[in-house]
N, C-alpha and C. Protein backbone atom coordinates (compact mmCIF):
# COMPACT_ATOMS: atom_id res chain seq x y z
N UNK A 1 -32.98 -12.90 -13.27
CA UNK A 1 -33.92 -13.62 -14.09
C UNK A 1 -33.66 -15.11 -14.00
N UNK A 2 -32.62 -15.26 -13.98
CA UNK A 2 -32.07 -16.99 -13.91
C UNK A 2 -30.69 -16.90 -14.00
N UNK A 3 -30.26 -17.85 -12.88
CA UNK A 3 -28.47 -18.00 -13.06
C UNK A 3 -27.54 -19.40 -13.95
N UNK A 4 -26.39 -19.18 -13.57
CA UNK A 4 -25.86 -20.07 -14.50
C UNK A 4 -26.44 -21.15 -13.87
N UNK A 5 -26.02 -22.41 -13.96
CA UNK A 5 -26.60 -23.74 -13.31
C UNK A 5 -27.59 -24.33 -12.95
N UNK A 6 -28.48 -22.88 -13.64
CA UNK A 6 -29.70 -23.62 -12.68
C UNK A 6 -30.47 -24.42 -13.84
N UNK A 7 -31.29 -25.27 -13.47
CA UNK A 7 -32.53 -26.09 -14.63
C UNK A 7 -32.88 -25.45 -15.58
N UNK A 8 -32.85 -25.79 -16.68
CA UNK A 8 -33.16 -25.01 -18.46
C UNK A 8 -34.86 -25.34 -17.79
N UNK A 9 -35.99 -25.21 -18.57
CA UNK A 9 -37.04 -25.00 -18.85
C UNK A 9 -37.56 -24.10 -19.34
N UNK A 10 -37.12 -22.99 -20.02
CA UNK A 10 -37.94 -22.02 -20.67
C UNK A 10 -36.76 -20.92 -21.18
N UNK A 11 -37.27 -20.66 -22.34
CA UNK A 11 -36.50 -19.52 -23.24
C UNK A 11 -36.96 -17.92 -23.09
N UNK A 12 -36.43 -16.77 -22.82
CA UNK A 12 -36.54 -15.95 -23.12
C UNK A 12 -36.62 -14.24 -23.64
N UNK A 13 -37.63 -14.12 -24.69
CA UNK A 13 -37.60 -12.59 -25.27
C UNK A 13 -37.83 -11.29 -24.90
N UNK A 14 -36.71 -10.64 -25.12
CA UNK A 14 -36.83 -9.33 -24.59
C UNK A 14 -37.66 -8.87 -25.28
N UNK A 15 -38.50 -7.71 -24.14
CA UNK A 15 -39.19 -7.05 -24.99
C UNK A 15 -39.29 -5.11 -24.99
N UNK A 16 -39.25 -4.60 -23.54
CA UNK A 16 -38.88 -3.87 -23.37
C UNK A 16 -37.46 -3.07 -22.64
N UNK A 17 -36.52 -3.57 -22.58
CA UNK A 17 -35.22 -3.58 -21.77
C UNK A 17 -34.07 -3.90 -22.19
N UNK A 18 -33.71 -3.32 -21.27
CA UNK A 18 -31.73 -3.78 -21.44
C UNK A 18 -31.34 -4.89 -20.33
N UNK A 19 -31.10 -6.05 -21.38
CA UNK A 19 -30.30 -7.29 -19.91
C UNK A 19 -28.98 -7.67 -20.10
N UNK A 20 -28.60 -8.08 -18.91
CA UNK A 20 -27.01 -8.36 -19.20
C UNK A 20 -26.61 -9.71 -18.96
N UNK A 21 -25.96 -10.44 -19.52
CA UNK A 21 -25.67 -11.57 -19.55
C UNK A 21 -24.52 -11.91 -19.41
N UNK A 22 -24.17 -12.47 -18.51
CA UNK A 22 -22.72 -12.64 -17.39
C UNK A 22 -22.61 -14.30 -16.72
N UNK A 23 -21.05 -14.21 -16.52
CA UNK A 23 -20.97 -15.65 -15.80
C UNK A 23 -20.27 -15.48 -14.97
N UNK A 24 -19.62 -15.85 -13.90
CA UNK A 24 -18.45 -16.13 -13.21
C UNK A 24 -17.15 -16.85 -13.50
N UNK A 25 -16.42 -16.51 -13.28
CA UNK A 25 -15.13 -17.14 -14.02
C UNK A 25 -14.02 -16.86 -12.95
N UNK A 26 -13.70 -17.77 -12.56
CA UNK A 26 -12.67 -18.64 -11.20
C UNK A 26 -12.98 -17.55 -10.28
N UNK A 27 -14.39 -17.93 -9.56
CA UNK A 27 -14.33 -17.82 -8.35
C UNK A 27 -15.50 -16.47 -8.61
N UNK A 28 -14.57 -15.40 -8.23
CA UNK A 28 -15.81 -13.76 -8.30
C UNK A 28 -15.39 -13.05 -9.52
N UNK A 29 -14.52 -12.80 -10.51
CA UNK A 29 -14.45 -12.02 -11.93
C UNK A 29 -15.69 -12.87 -12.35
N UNK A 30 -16.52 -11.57 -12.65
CA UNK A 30 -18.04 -11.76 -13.28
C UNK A 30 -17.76 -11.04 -14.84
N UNK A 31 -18.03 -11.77 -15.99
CA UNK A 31 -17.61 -11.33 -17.16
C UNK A 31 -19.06 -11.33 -17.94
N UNK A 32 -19.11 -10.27 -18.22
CA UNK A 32 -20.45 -9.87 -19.24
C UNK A 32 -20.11 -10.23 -20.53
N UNK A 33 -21.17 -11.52 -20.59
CA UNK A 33 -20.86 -12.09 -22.11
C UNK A 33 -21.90 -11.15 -22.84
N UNK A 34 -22.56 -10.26 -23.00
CA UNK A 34 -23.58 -9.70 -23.64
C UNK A 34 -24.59 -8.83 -22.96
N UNK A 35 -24.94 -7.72 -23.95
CA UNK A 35 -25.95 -7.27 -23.31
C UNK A 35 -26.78 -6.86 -24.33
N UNK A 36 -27.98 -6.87 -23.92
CA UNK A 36 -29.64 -7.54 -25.14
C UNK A 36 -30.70 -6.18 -24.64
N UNK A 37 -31.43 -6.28 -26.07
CA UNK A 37 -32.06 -5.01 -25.81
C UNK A 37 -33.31 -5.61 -26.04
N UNK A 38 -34.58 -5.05 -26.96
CA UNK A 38 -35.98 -5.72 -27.16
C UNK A 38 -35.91 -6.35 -28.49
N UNK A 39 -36.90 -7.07 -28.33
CA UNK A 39 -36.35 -8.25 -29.69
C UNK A 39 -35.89 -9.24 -29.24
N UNK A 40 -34.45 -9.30 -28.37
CA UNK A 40 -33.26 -10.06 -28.39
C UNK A 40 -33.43 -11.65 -27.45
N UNK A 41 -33.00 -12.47 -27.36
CA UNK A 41 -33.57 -13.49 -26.83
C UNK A 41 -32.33 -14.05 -25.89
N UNK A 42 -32.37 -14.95 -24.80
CA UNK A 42 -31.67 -15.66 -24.27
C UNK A 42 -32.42 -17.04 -23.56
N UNK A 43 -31.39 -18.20 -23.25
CA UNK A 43 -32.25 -19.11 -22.54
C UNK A 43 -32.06 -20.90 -23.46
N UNK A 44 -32.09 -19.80 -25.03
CA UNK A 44 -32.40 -21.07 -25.74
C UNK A 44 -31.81 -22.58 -26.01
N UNK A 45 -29.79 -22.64 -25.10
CA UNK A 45 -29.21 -23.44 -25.40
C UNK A 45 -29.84 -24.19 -24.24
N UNK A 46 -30.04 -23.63 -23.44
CA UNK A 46 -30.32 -24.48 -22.54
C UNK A 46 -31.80 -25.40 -22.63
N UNK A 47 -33.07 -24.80 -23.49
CA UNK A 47 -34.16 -25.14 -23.69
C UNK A 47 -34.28 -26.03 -24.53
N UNK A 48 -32.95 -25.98 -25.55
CA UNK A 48 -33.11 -26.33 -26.51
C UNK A 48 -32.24 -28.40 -25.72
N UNK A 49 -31.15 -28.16 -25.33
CA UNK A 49 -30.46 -29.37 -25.15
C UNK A 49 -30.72 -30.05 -23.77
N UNK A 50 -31.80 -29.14 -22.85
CA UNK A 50 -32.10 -29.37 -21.77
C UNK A 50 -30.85 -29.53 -20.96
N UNK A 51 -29.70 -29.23 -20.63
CA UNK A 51 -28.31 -28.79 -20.02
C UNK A 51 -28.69 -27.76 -18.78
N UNK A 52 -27.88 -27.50 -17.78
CA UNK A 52 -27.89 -26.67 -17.24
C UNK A 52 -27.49 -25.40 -17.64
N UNK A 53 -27.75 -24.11 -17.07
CA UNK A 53 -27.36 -22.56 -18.12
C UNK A 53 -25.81 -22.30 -18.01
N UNK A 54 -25.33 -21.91 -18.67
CA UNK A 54 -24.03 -21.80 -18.86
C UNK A 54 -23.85 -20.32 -18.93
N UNK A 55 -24.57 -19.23 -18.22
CA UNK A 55 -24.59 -17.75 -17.67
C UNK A 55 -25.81 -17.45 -16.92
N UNK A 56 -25.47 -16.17 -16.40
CA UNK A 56 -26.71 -15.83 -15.51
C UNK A 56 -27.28 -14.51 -16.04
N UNK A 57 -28.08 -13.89 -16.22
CA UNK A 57 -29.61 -12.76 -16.78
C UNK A 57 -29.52 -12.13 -15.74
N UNK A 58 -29.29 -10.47 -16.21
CA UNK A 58 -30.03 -10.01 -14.96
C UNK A 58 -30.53 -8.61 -15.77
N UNK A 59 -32.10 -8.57 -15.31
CA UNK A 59 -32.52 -7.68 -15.75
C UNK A 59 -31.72 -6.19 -15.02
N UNK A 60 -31.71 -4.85 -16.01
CA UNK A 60 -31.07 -3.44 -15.53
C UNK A 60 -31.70 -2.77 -15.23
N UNK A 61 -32.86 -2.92 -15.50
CA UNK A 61 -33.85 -1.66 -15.68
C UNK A 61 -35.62 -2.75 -15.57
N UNK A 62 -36.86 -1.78 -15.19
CA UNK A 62 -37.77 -2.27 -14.88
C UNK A 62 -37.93 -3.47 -16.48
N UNK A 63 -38.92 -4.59 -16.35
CA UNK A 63 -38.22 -5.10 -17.52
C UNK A 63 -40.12 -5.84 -18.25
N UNK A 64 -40.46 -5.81 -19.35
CA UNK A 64 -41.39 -7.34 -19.98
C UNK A 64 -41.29 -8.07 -20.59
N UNK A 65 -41.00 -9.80 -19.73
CA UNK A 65 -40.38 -10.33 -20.76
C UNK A 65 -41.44 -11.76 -21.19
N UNK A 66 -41.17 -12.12 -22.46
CA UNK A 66 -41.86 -12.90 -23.04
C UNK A 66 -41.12 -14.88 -22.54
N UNK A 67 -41.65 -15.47 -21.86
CA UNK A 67 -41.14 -16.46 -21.33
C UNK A 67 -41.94 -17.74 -22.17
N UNK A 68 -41.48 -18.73 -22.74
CA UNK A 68 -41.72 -19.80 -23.74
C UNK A 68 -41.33 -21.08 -22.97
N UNK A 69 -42.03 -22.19 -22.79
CA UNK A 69 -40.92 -23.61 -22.29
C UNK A 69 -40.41 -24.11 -23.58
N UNK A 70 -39.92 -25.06 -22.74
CA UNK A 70 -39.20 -25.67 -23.68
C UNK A 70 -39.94 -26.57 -24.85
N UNK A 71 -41.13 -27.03 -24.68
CA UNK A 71 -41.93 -28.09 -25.37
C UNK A 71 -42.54 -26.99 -26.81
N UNK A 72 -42.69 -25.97 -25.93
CA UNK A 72 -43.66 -24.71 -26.87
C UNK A 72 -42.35 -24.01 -28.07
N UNK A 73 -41.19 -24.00 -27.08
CA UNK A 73 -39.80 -23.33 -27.92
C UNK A 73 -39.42 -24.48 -29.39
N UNK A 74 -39.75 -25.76 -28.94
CA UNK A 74 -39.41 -26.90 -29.39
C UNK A 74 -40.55 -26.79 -31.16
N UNK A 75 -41.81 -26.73 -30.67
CA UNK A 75 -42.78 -26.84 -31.21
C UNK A 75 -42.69 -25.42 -32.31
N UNK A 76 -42.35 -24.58 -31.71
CA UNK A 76 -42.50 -23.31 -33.07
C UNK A 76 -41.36 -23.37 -33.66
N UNK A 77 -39.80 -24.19 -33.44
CA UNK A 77 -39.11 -24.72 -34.53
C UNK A 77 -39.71 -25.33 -35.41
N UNK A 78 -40.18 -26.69 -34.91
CA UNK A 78 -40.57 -27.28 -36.28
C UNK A 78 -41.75 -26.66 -37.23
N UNK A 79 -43.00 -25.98 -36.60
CA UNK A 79 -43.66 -25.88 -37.32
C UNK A 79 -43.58 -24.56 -37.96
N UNK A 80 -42.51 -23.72 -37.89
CA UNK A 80 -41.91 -22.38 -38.60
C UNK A 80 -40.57 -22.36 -39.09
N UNK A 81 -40.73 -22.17 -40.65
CA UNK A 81 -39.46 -22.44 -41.32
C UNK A 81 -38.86 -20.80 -41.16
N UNK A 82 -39.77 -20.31 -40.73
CA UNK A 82 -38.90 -18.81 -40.69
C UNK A 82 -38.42 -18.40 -39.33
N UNK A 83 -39.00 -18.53 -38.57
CA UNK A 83 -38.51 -18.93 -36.88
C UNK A 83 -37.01 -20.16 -36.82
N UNK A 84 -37.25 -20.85 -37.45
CA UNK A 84 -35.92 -21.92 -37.42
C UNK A 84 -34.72 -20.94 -38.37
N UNK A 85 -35.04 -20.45 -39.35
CA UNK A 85 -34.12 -20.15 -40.06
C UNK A 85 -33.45 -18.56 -39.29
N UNK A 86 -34.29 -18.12 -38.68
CA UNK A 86 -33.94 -16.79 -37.97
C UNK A 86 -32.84 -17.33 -36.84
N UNK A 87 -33.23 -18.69 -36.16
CA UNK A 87 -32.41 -19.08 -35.12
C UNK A 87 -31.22 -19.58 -35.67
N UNK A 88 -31.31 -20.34 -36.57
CA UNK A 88 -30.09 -20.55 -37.12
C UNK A 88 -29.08 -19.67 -37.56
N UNK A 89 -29.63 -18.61 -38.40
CA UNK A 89 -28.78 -17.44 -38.72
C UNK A 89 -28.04 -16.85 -36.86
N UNK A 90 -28.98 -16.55 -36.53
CA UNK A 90 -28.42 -15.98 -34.89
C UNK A 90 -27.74 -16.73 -34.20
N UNK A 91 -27.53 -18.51 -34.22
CA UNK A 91 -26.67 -19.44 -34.00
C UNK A 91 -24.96 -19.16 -34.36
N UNK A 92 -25.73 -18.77 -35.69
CA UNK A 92 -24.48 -18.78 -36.77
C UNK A 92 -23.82 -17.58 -36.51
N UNK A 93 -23.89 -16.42 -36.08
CA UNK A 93 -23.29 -14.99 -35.57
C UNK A 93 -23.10 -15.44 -34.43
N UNK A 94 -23.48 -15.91 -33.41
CA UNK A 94 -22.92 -16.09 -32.11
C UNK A 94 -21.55 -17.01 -31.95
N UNK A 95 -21.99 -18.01 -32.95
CA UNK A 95 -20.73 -19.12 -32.38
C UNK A 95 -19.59 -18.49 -33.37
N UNK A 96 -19.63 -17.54 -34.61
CA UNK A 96 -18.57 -16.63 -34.94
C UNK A 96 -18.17 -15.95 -34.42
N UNK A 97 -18.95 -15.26 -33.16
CA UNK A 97 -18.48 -13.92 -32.39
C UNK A 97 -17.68 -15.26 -31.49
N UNK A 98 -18.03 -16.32 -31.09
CA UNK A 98 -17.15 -16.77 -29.44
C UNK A 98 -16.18 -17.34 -30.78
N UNK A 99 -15.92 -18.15 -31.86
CA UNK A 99 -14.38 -18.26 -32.40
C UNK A 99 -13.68 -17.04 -32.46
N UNK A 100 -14.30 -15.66 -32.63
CA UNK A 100 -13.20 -14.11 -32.57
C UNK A 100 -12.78 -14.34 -31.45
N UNK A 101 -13.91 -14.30 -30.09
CA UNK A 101 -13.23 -14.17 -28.82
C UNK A 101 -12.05 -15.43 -28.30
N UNK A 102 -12.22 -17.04 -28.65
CA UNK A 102 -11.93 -17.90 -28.47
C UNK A 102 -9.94 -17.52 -29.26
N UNK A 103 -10.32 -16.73 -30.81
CA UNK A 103 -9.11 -16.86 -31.36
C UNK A 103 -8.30 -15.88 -30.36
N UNK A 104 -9.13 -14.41 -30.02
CA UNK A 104 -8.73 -13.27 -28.94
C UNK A 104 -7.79 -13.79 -28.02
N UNK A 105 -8.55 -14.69 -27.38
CA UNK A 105 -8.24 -15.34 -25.94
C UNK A 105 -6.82 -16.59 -26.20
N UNK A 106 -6.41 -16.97 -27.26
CA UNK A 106 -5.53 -18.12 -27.84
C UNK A 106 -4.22 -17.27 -28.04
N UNK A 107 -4.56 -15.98 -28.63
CA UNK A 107 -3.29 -15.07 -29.04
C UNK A 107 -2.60 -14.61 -27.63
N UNK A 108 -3.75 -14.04 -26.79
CA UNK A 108 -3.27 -13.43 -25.85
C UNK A 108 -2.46 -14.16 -25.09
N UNK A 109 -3.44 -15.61 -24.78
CA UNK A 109 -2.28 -16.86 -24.08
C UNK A 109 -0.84 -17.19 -24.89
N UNK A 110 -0.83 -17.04 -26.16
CA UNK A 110 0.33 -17.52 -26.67
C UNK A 110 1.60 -16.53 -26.55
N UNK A 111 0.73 -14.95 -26.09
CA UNK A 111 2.04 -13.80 -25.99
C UNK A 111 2.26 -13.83 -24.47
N UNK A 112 1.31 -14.82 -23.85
CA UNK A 112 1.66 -14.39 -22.18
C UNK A 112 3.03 -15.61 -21.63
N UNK A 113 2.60 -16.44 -22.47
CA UNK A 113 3.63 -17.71 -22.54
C UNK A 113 5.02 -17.14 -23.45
N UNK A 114 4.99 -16.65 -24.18
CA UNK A 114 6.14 -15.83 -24.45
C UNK A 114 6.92 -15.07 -23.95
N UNK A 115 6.00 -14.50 -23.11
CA UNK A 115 6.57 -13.19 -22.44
C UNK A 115 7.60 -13.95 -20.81
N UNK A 116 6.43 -14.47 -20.75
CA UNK A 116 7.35 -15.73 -19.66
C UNK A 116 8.76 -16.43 -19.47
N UNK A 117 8.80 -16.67 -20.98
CA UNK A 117 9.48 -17.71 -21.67
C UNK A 117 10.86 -16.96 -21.88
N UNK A 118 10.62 -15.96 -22.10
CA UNK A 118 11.85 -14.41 -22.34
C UNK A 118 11.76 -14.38 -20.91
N UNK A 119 11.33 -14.20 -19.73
CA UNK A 119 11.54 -13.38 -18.65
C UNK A 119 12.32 -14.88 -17.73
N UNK A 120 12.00 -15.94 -18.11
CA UNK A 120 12.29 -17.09 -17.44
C UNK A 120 14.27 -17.08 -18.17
N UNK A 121 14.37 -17.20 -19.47
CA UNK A 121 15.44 -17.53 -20.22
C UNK A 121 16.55 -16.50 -20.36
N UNK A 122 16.11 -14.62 -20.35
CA UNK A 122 16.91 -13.98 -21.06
C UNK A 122 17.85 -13.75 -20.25
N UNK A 123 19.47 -13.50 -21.16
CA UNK A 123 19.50 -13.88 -21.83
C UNK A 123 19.79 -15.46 -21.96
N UNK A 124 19.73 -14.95 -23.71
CA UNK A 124 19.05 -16.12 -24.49
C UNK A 124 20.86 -17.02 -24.53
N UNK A 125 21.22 -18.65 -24.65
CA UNK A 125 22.55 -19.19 -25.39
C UNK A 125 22.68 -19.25 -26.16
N UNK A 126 23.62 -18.87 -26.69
CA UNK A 126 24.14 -18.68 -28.17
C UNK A 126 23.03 -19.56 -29.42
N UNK A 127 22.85 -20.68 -28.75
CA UNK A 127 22.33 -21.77 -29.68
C UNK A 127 20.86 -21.90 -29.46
N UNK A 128 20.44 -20.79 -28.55
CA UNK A 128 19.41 -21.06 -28.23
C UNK A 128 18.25 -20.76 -29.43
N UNK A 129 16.85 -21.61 -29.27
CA UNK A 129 16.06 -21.18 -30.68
C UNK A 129 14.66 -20.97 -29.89
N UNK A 130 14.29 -19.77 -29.52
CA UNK A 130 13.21 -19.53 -29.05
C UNK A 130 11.94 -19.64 -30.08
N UNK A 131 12.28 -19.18 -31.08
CA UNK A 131 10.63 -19.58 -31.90
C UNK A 131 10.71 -21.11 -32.12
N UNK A 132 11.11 -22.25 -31.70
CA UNK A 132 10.87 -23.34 -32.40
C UNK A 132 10.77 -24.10 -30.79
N UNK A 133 11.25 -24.13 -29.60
CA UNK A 133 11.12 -24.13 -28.12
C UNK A 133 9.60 -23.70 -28.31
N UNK A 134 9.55 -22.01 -28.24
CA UNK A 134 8.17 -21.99 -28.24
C UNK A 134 6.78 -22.46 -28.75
N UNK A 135 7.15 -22.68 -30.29
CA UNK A 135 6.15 -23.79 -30.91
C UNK A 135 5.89 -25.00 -30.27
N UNK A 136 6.83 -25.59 -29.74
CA UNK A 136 6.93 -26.46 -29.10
C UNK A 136 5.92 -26.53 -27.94
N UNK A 137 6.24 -25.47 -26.86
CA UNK A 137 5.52 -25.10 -25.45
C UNK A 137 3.86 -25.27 -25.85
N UNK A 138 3.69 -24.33 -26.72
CA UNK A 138 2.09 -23.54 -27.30
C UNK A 138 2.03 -24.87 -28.02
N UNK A 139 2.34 -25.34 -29.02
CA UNK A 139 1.69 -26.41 -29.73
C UNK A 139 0.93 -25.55 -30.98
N UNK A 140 1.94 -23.98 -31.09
CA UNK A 140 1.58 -23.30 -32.52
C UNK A 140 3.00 -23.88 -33.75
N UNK A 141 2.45 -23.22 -34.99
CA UNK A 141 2.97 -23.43 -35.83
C UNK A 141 4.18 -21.83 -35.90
N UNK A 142 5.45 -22.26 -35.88
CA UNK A 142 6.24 -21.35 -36.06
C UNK A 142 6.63 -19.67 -36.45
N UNK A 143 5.21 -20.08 -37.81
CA UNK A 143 5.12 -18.71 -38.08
C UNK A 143 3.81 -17.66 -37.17
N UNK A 144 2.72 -19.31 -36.48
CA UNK A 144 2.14 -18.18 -35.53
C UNK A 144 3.32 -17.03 -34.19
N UNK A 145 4.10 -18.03 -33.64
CA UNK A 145 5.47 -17.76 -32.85
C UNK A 145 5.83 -16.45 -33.27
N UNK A 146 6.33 -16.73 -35.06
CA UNK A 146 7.11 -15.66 -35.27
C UNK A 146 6.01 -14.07 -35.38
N UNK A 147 5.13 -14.45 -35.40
CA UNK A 147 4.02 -13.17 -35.23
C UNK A 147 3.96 -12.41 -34.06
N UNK A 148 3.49 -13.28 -33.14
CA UNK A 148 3.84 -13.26 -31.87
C UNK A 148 4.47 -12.02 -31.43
N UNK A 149 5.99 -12.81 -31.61
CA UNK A 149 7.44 -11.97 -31.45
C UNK A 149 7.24 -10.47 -32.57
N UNK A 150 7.10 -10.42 -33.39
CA UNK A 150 6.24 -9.05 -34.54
C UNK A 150 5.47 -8.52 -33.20
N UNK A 151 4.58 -9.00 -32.92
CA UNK A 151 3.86 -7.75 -32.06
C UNK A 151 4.57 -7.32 -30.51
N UNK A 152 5.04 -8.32 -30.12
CA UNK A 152 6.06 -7.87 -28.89
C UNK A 152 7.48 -6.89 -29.74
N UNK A 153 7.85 -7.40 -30.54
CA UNK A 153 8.49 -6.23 -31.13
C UNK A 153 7.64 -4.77 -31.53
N UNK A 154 6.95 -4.90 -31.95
CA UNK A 154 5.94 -3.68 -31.92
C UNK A 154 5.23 -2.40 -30.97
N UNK A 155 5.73 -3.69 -29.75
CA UNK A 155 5.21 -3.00 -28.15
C UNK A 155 6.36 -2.68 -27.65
N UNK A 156 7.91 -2.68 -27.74
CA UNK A 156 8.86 -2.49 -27.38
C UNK A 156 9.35 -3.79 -26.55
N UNK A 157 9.18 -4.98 -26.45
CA UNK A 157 9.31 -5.84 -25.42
C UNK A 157 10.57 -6.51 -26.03
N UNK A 158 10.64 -6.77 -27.03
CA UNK A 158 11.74 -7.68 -27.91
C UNK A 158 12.25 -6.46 -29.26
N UNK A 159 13.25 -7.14 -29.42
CA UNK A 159 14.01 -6.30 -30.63
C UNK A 159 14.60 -7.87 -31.43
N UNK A 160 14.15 -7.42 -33.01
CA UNK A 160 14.55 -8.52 -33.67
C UNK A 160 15.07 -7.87 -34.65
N UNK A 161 16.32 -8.58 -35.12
CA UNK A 161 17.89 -8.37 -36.12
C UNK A 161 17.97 -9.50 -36.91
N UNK A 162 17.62 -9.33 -38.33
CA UNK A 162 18.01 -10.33 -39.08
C UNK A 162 17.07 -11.63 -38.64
N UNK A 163 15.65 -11.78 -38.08
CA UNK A 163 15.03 -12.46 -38.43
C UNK A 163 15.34 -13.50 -36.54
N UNK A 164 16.11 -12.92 -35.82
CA UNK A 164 16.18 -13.46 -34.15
C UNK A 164 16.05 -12.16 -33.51
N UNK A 165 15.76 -12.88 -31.98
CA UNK A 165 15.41 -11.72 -31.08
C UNK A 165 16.75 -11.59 -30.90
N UNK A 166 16.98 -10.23 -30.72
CA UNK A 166 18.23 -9.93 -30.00
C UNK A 166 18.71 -8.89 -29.05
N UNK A 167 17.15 -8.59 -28.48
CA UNK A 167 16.91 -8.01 -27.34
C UNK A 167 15.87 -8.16 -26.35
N UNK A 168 15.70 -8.08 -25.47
CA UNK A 168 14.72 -8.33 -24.39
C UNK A 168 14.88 -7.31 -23.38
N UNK A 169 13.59 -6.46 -22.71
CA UNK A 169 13.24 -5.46 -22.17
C UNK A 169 12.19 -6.01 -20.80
N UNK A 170 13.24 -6.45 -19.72
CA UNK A 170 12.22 -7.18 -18.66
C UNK A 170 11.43 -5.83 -18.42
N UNK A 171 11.72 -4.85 -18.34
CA UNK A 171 11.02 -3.44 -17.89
C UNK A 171 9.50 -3.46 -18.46
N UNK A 172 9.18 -3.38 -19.71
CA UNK A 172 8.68 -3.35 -20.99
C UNK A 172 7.62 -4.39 -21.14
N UNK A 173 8.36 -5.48 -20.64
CA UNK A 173 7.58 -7.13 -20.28
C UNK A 173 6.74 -7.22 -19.01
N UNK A 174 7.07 -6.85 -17.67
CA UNK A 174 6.52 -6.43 -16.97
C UNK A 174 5.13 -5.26 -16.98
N UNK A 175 5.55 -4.00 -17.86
CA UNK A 175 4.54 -3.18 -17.86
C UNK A 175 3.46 -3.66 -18.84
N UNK A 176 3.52 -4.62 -20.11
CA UNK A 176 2.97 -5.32 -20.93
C UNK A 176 1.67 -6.10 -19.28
N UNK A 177 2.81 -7.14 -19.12
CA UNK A 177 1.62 -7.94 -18.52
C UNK A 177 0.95 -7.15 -16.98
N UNK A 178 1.43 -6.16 -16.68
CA UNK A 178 0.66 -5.75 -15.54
C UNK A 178 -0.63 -4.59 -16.31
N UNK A 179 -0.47 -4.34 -17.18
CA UNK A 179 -1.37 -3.34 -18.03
C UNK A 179 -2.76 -4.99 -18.82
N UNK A 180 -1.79 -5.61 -19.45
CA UNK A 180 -2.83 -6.44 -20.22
C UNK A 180 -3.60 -8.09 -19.29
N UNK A 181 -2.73 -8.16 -18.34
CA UNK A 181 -2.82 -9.92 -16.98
C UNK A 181 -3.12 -9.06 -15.66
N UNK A 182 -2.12 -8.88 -15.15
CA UNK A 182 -2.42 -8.72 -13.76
C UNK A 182 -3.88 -7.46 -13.42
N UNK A 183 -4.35 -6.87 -14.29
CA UNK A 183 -4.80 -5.32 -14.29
C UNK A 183 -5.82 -5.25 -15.14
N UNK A 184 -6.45 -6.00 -15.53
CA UNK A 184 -6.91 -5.83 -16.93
C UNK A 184 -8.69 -5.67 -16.04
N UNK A 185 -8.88 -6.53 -15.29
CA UNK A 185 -9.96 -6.55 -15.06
C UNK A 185 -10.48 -5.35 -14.18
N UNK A 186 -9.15 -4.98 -13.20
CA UNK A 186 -9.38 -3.67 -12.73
C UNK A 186 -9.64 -2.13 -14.08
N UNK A 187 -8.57 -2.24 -14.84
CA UNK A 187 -8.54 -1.35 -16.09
C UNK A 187 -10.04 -1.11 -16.73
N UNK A 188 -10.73 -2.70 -16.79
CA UNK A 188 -11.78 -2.69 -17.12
C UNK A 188 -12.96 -2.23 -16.41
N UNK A 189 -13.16 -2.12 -14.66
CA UNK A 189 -13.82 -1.04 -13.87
C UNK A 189 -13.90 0.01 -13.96
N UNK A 190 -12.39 1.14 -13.97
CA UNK A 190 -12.62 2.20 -14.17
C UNK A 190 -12.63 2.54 -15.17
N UNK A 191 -12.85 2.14 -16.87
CA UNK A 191 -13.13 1.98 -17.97
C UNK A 191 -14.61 2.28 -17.75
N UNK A 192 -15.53 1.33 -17.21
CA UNK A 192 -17.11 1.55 -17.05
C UNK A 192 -17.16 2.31 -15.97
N UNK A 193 -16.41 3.21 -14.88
CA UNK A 193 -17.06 3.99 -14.31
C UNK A 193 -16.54 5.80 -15.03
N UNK A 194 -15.84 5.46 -15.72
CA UNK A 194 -15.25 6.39 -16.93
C UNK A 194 -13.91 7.38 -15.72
N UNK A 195 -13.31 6.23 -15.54
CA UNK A 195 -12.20 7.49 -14.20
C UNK A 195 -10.55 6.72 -14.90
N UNK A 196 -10.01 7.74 -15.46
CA UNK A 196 -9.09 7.56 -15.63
C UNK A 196 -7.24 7.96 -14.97
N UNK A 197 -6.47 6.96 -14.46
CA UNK A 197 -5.55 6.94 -13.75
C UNK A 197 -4.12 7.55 -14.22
């Protein structure tokens, strides 16, 4: 229907179909930011700020879709307080769903830098202070760190005594990031072709 980059000029509504809405991300991992049924709309950041698209549409199935420019998209904002207020509400759920994914994507980086950080250091010197090093690295606040370390303790990766790590499991750390980094996107194929390994 339209790819990422290309010229905004027109918004639009699904009406009978299922579309999927995807980008590329370094290089060929194609990541489905969404998928829209009838009703559902796409197109509009771009119609709206005149920007280039920041994903690409592709219809799944035979498809009718309702196509608006930008002058006409522009025009039934202002002159519909219930059309503006519908977009706004749907503004307002979207850019909450990308801070979940945005916070998703912040945690995961902060346990992958951890996991590193143990596989680079262990063991640890006597004096050594990994949650406050690590605050440091991440640019989190200590007790995000010490959470962190809670859920790698949780997964078997670290063992904590009295409030320090005082174990580390390169075994454990390894199967962590080849299951959740190196694999994930494969995991996620045979996930949608339903074949399990």
């Amino acid at each position: 229907m339209f790819s990422d980059r290309e010229t905004p000029g027109r918004k639009c509504i699904t009406s009978s179909w299922v579309t999927c809405v995807w980008r590329r991300l370094a290089g060929q991992i194609k990541k489905v930011l969404a998928e829209m049924g009838p009703g559902e709309y796409f197109g509009e950041m771009a119609a709206l700020i005149e920007a280039p698209r920041t994903a690409s549409v592709q219809a799944t199935e035979d498809s009718n879709v309702a196509v608006i420019d930008s002058d006409t998209f522009r025009s039934l904002l202002r002159e519909s307080g219930d059309v503006s207020l519908f977009m706004l509400k749907e503004f307002s759920i979207r850019i909450r769903e990308t801070g979940n994914a945005l916070g998703e994507l912040t945690q995961a980086w902060t346990r992958l830098i951890t996991v590193l950080y143990f596989l680079m250091n262990w063991p640890m010197p006597g004096d050594g202070d990994p949650l406050h090093e690590l605050a440091m690295y991440t640019r989190k606040e200590p007790v995000e760190i010490q959470q962190v370390l809670w859920d790698l303790r949780d997964q078997g990766v670290v063992a904590i005594e009295d409030g320090h790590v005082s174990d580390f499991s390169k075994e454990r750390a390894w199967e962590l990031l080849n299951d959740q980094v190196f694999f994930s996107e494969r995991r996620l194929e045979r996930r949608e072709l339903n074949v399990h390994i």
